[in-house]
Protein backbone atom coordinates (compact mmCIF):
# COMPACT_ATOMS: atom_id res chain seq x y z
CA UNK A 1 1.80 -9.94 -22.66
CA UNK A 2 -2.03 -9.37 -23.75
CA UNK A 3 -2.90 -12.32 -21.80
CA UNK A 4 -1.08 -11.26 -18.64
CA UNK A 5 -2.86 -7.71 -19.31
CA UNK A 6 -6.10 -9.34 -19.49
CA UNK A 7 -5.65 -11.52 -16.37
CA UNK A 8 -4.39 -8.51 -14.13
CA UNK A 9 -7.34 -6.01 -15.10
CA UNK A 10 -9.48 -7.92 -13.70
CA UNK A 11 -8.05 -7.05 -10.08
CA UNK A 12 -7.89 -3.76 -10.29
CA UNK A 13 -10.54 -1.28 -9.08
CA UNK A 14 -11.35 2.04 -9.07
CA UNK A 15 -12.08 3.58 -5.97
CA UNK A 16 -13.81 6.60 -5.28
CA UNK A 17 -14.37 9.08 -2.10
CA UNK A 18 -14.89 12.21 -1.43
CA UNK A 19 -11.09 13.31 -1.11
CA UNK A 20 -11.23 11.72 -4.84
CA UNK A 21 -10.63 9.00 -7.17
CA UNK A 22 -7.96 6.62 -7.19
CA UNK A 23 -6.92 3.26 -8.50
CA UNK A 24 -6.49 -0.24 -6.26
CA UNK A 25 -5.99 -3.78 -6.50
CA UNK A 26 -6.87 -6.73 -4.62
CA UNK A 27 -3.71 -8.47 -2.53
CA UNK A 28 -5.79 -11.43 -0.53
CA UNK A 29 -9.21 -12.74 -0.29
CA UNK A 30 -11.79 -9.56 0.17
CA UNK A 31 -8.62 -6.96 0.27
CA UNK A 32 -7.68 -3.74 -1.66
CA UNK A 33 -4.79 -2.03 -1.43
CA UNK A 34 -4.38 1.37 -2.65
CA UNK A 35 -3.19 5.20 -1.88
CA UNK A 36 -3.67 6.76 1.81
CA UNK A 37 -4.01 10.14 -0.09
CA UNK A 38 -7.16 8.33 -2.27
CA UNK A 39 -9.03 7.67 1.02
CA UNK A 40 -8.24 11.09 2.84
CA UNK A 41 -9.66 10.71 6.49
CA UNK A 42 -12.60 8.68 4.85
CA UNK A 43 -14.06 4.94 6.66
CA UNK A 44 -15.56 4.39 3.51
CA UNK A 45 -15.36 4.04 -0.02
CA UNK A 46 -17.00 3.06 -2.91
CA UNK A 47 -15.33 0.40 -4.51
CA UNK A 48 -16.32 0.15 -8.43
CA UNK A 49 -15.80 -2.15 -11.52
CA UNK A 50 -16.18 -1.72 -15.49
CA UNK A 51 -15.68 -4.59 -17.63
CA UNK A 52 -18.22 -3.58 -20.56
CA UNK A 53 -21.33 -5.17 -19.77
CA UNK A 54 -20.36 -6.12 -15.98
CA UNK A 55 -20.47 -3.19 -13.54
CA UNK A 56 -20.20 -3.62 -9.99
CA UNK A 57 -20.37 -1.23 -7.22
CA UNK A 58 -20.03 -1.83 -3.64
CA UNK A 59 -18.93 0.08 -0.36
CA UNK A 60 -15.38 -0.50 1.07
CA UNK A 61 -13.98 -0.13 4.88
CA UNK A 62 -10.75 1.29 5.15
CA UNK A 63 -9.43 -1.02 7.85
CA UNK A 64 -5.98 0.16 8.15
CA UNK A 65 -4.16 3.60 7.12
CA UNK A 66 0.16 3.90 6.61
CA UNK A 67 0.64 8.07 6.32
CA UNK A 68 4.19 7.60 5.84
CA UNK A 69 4.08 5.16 2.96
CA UNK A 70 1.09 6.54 1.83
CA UNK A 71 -1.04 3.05 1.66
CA UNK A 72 -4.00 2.01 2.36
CA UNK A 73 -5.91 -1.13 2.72
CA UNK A 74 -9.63 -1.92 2.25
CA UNK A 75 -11.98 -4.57 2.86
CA UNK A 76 -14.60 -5.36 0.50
CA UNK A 77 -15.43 -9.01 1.99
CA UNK A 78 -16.02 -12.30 0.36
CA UNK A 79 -19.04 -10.77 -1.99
CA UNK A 80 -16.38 -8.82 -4.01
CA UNK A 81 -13.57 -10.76 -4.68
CA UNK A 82 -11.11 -10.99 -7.58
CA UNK A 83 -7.91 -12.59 -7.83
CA UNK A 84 -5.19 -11.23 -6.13
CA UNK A 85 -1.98 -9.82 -7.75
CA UNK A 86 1.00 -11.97 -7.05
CA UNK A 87 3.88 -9.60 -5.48
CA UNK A 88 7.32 -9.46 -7.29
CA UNK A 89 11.05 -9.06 -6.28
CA UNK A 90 12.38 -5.34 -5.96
CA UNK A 91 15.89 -6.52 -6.15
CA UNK A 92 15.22 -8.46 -9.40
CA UNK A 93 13.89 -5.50 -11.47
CA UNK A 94 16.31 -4.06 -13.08
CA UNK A 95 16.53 -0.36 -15.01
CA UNK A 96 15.30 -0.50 -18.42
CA UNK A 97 12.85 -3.61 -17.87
CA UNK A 98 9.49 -3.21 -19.06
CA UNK A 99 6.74 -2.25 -16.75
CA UNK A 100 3.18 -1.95 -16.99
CA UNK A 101 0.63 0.84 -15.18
CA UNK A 102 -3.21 -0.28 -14.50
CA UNK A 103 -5.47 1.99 -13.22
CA UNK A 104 -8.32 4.85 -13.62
CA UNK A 105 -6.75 7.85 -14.46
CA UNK A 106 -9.11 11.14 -15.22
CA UNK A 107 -12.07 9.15 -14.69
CA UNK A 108 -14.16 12.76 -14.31
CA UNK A 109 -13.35 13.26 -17.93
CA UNK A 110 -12.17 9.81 -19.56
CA UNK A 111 -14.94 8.16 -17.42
CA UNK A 112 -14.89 4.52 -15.74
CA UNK A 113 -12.47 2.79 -17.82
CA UNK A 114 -9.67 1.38 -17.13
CA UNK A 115 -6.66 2.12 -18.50
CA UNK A 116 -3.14 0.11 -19.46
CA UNK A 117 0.40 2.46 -20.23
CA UNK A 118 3.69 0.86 -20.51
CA UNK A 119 7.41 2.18 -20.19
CA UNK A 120 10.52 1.02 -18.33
CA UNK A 121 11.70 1.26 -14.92
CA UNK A 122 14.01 4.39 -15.07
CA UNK A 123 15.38 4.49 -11.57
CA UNK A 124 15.24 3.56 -8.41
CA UNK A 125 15.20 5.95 -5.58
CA UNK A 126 14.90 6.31 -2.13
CA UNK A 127 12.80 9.08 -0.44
CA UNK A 128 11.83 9.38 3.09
CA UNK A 129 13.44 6.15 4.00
CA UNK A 130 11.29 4.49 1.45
CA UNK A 131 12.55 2.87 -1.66
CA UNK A 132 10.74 3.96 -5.11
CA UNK A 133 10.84 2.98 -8.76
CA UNK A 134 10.33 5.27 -11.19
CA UNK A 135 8.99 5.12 -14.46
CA UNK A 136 8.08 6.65 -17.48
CA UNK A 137 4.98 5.38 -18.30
CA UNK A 138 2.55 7.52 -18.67
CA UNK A 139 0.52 8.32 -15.36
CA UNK A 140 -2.10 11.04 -14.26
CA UNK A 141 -4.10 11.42 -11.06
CA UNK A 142 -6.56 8.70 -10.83
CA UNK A 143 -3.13 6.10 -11.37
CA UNK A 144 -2.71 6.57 -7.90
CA UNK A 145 -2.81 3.34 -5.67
CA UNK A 146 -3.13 1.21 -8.92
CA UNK A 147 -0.11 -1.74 -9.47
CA UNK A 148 2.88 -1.37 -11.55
CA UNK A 149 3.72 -5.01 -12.81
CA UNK A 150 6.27 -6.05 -14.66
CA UNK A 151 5.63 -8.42 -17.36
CA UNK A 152 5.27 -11.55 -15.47
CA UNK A 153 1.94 -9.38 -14.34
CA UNK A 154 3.22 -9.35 -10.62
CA UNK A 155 3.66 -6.14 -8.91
CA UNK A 156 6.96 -4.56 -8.21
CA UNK A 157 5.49 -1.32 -7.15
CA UNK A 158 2.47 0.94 -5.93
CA UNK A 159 1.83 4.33 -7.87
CA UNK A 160 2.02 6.79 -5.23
CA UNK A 161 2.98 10.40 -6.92
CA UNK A 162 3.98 12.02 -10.39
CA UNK A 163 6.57 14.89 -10.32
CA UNK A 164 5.16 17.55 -12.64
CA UNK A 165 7.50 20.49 -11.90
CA UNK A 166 11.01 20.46 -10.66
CA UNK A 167 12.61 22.20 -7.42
CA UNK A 168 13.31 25.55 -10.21
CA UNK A 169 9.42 25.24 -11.49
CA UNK A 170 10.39 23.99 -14.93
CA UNK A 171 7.60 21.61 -16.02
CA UNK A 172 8.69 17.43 -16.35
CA UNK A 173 7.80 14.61 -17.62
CA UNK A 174 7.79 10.86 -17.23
CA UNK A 175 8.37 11.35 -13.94
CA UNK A 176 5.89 8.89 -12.00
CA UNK A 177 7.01 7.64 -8.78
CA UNK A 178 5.67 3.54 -7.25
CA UNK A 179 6.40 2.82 -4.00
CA UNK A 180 8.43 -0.49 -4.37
CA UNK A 181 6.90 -3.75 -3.79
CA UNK A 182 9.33 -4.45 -0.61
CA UNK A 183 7.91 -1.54 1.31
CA UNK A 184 4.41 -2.18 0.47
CA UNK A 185 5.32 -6.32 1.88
CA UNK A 186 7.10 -4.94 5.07
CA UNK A 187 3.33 -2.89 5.93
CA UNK A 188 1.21 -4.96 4.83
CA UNK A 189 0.98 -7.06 8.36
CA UNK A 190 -0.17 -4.10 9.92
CA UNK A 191 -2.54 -2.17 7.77
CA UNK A 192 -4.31 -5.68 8.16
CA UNK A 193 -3.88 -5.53 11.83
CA UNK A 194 -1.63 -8.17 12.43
């Protein structure tokens, strides 16, 4: 799994505005997708890598917004490119199968650097006609928009929110909910435009 760690990193981004700071990852040539909450009502962001001694900044168009499932996608060009993340199978993952989070959570105090948790996929769910995994592993604000892969390093979700307190205010955790790969495939075609 280190080497499938390795090879995914390297498509994920940080992404910063001035609603905040998120997480996103490249799904075609020149294309991030990430969080519609990360963005806020922004046409820009600032799109930003840390590898150690590689660090790469550029500016981002958001080219399409989806309020409802909470994505957004945004174009960096052919300057910027990484690999993009091959997209898994909803239906195959299964509760209990390992699955891995990628992203920049905390950056304002852990700074620029990204960061790898693991747990299992504890449930699937279905919330405002969307379908959702959830997981345990460990995710804080900053995780939002990054992948969560399973351990072929393809994504089977999008993190999109973490439940911190129940409908009766008593405090959870491991509560972190992705927006399954199937719903970010159906809206894909037209956050591009197509």
């Amino acid at each position: 799994m280190p080497d499938m760690v390795s090879t995914a990193v390297r498509s994920v981004v940080a992404i910063k505005t001035p609603a905040g700071t998120g997480s996103g990852f490249f799904v075609d040539q020149g294309l991030i997708l990430t969080n519609a909450h990360v963005v806020g009502k922004f046409h820009k962001a600032t799109i930003a890598v840390d590898r150690g001694e590689i660090k790469i900044s550029v500016t981002g168009d958001v080219i399409g917004i989806d309020e409802k499932a909470d994505l957004a996608l945004v174009s960096v060009g052919p300057d910027f490119d990484r690999p993009a993340l091959a997209f898994g199978d909803y239906d195959s993952t299964n509760l209990a199968d390992e699955v891995i989070v990628i992203g920049f959570p905390l950056s304002d105090v852990l700074g620029d650097a990204v960061n790898v948790t693991k747990g299992i996929a504890s449930s699937k769910r279905t919330y405002n006609g969307l379908e959702y995994l959830q997981t345990d592993a460990a995710a804080n604000p900053g995780n939002s928009g990054g992948p969560l892969l399973n351990t072929k390093g393809d994504v089977v979700g999008i993190m999109t929110l973490r439940v911190t307190f129940n409908e009766t205010g008593v405090l959870t955790e491991g509560t972190a909910l992705a927006l399954s790969v199937d719903g970010i495939k159906s809206r894909l075609p037209a956050l591009r435009g197509e």
